[in-house]
N, C-alpha and C. Protein backbone atom coordinates (compact mmCIF):
# COMPACT_ATOMS: atom_id res chain seq x y z
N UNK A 1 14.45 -58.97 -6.32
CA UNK A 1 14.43 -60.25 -5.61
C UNK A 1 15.18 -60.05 -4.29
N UNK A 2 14.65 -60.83 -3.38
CA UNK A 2 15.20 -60.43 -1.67
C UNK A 2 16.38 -61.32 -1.93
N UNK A 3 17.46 -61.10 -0.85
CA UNK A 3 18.90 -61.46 -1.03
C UNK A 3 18.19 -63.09 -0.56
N UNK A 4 17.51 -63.18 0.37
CA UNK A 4 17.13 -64.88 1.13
C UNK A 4 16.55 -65.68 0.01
N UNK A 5 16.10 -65.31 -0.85
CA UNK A 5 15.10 -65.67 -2.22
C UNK A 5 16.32 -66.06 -3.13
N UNK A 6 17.17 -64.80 -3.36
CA UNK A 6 18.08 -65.32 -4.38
C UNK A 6 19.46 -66.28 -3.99
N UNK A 7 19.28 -66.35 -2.44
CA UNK A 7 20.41 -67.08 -2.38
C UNK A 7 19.94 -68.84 -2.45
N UNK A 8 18.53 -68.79 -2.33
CA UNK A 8 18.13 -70.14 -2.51
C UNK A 8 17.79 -70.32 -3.85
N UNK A 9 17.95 -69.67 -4.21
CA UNK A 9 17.52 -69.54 -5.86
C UNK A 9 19.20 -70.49 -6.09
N UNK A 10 20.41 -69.59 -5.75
CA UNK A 10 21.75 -69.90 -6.37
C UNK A 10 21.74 -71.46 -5.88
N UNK A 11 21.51 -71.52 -4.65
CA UNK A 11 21.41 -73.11 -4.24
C UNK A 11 20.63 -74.07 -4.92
N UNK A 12 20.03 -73.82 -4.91
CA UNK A 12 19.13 -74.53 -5.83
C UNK A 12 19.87 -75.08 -7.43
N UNK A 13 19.89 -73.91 -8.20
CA UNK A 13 20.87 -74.27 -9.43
C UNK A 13 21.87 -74.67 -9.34
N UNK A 14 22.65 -74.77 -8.18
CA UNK A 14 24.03 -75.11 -8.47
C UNK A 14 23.56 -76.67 -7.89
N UNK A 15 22.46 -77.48 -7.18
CA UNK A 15 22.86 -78.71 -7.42
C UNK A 15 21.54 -79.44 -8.03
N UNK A 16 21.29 -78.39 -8.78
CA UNK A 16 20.03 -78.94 -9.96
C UNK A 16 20.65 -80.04 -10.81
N UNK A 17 21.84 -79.83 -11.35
CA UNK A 17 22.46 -80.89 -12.26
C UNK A 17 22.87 -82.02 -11.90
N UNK A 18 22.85 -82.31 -10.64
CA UNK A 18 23.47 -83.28 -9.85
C UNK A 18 21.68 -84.26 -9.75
N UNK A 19 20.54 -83.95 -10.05
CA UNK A 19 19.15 -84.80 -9.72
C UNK A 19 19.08 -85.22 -11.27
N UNK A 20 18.38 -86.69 -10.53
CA UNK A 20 18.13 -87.48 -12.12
C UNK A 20 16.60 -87.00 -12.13
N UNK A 21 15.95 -87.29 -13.48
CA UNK A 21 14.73 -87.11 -13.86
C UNK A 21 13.30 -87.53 -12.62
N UNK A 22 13.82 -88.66 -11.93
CA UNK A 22 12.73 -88.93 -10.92
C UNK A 22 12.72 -88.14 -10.17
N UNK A 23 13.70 -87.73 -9.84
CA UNK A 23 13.74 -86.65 -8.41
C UNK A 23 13.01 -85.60 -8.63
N UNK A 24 13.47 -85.37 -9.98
CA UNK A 24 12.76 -83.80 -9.97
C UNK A 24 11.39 -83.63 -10.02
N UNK A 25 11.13 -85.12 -10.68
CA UNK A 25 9.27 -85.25 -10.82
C UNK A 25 8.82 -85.24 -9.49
N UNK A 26 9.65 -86.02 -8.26
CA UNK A 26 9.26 -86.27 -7.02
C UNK A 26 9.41 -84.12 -6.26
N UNK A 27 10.44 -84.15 -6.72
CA UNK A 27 10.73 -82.66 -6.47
C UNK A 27 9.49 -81.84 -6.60
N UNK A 28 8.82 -81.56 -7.68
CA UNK A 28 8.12 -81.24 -8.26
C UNK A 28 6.11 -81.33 -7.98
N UNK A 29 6.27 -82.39 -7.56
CA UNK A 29 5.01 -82.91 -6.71
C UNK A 29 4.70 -82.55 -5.04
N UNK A 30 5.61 -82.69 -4.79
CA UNK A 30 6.35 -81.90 -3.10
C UNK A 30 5.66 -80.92 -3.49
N UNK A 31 6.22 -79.95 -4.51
CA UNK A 31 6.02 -78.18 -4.64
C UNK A 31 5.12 -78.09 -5.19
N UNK A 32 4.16 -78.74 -5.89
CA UNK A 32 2.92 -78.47 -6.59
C UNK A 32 2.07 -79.19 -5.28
N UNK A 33 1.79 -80.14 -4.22
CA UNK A 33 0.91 -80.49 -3.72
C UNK A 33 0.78 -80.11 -2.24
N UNK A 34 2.59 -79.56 -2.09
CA UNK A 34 2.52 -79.60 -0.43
C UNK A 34 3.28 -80.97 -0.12
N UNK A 35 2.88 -80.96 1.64
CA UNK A 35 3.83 -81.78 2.34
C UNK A 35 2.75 -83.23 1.90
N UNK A 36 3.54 -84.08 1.95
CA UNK A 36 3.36 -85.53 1.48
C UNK A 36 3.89 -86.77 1.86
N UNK A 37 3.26 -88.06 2.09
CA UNK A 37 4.31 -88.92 2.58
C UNK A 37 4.89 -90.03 1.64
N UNK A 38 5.99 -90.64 1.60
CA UNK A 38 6.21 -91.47 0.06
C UNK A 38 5.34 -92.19 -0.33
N UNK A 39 4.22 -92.73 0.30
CA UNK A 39 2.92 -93.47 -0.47
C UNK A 39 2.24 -92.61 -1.17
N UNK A 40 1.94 -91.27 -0.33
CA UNK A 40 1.02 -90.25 -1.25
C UNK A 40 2.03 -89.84 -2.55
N UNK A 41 3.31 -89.72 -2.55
CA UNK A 41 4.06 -89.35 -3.79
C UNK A 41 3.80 -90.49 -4.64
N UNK A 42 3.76 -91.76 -4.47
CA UNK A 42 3.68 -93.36 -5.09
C UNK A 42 2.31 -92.63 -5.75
N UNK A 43 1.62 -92.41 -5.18
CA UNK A 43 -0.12 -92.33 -5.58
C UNK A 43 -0.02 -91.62 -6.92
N UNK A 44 0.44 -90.40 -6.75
CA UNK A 44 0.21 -89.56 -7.53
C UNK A 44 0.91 -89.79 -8.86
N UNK A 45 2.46 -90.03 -8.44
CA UNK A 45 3.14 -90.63 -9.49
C UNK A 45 2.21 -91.68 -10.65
N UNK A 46 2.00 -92.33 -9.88
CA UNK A 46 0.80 -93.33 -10.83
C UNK A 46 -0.26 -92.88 -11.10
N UNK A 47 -1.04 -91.78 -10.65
CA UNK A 47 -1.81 -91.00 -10.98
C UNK A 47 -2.00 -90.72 -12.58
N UNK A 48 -0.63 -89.96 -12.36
CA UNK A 48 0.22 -89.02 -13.39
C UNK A 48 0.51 -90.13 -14.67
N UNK A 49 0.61 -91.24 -14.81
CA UNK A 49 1.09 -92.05 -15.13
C UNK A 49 2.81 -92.34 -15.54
N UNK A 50 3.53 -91.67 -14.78
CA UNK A 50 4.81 -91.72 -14.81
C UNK A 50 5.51 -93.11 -14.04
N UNK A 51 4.46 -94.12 -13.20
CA UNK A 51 5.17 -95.28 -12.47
C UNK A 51 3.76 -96.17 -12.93
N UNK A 52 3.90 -97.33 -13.21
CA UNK A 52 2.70 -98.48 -13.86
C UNK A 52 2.36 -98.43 -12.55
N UNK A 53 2.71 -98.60 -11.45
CA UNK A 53 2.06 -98.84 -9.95
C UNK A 53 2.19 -97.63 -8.86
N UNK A 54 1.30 -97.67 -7.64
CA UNK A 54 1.39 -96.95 -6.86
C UNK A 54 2.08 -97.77 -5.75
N UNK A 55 3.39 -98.10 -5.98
CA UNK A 55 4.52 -98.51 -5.21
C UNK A 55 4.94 -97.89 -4.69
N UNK A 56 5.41 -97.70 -2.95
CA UNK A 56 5.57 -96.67 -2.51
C UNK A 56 7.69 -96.59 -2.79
N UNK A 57 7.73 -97.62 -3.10
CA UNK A 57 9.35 -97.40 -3.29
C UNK A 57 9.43 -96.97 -5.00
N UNK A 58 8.60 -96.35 -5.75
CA UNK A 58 8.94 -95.77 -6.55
C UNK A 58 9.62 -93.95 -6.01
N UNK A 59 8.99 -94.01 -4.52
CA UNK A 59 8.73 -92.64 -4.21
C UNK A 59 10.20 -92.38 -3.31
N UNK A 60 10.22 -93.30 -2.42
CA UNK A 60 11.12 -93.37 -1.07
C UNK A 60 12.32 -93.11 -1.39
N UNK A 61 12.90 -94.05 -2.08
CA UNK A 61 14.42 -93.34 -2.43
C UNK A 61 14.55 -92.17 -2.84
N UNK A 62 13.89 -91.81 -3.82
CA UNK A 62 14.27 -90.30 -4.08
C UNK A 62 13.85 -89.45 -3.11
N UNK A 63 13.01 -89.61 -2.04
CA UNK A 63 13.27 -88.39 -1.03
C UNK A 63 14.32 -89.10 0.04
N UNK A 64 15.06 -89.99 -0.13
CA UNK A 64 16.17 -90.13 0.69
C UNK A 64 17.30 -89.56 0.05
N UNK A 65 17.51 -89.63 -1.16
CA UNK A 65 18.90 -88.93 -2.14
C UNK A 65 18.35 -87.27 -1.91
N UNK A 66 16.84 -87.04 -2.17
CA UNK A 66 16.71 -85.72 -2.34
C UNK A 66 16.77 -84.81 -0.86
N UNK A 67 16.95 -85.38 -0.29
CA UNK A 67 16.88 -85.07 1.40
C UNK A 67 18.52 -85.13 1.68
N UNK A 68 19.14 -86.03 1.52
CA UNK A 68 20.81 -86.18 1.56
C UNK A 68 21.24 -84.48 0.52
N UNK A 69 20.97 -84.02 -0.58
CA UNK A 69 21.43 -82.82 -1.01
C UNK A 69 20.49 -81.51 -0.45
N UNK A 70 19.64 -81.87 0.66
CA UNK A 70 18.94 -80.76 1.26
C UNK A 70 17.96 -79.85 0.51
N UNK A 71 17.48 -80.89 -0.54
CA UNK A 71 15.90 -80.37 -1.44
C UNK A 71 14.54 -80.68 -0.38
N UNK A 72 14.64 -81.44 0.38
CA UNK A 72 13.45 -81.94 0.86
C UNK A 72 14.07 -82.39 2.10
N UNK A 73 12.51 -82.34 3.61
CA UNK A 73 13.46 -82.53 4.80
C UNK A 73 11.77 -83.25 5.29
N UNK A 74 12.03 -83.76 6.19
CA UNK A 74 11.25 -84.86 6.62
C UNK A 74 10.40 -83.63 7.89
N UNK A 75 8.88 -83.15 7.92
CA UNK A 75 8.50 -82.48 8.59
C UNK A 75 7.70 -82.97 9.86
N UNK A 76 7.44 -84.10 9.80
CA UNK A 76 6.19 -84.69 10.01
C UNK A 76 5.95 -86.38 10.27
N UNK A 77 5.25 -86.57 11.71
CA UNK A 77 5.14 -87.98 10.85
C UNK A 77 3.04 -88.24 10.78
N UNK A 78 2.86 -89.11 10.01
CA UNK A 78 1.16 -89.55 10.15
C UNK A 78 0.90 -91.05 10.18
N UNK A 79 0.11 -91.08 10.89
CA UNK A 79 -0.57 -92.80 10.99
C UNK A 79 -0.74 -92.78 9.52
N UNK A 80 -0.26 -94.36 9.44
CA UNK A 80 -0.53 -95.14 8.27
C UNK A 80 -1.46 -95.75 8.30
N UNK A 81 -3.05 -95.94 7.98
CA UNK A 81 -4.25 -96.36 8.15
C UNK A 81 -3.94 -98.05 7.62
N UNK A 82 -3.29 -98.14 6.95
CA UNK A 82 -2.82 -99.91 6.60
C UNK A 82 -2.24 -100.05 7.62
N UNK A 83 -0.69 -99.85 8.02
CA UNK A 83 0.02 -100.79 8.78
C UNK A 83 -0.46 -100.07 10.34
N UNK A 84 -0.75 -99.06 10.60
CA UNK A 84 -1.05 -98.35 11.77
C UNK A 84 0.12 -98.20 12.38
N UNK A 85 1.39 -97.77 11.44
CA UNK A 85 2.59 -97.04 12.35
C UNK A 85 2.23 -95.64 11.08
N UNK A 86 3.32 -95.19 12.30
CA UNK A 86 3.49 -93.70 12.17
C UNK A 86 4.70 -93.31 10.51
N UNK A 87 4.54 -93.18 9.71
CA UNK A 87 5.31 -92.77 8.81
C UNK A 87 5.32 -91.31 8.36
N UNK A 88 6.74 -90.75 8.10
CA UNK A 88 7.32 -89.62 7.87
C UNK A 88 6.61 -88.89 6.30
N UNK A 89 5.93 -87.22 6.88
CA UNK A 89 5.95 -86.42 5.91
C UNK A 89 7.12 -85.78 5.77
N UNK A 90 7.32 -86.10 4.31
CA UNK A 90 8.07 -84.58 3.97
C UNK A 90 7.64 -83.08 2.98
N UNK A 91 8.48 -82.46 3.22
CA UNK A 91 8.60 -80.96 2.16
C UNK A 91 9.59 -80.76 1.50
N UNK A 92 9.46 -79.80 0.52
CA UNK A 92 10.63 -78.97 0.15
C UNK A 92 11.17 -78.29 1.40
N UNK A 93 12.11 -77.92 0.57
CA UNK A 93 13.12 -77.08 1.75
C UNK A 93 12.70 -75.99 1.18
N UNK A 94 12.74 -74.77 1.90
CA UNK A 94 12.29 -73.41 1.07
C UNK A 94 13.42 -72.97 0.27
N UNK A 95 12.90 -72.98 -1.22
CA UNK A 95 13.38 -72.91 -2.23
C UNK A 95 14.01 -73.99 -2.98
N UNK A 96 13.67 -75.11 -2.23
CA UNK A 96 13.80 -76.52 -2.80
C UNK A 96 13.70 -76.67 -4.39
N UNK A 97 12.38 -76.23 -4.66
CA UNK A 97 11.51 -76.37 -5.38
C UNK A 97 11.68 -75.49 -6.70
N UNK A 98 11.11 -75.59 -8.04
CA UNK A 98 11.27 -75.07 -9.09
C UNK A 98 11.09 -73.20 -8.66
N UNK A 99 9.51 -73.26 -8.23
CA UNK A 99 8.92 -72.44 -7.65
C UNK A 99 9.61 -71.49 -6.23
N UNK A 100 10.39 -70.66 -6.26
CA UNK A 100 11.08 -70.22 -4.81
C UNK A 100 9.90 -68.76 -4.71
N UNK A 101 9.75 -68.97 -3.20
CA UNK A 101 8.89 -68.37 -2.91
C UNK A 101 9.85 -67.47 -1.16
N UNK A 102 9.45 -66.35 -1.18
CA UNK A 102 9.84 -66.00 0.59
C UNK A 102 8.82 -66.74 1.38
């Protein structure tokens, strides 16, 4: 394993214990789908059936807590085809994610 791989690896575990169960699902969707914006996380979540609705504040807070411990960082922004403002994609951080990759 490359030293850059394993040091996000150590980061990673050491504030794994500190995320509640949503995060990590939100965590987790980030790293399985790519960059996303909290409606598309809302979507999927309900998809998945883990939220009764595709509420986008099922999604939002947890990439604001998960972004405050530096799992996820805001890359991006895209027109919102409803309200027609611009709202923020995010990502994992490299090695955010379950999955650490170089």
């Amino acid at each position: 394993m490359s030293i850059p791989k394993e040091t996000r690896l150590e980061s990673y575990e050491a504030v794994r214990p500190t995320i509640n169960s949503r995060q990590e699902i939100v965590l987790s969707i980030l790293s399985e789908c790519g960059n996303m914006t909290a409606q598309e996380i809302a979507n999927e979540l309900c998809r998945r059936g883990i939220t009764p609705t595709n509420e986008r504040n099922f999604a939002a807070p947890r990439l604001t807590e998960l972004c405050e411990v530096g799992l996820v960082k805001p890359v991006g922004k895209k027109m919102n085809t409803k309200t027609r403002r611009n709202i923020t994609v995010w990502a994992v951080v490299n090695g955010g994610g379950s999955n650490v990759t170089d």
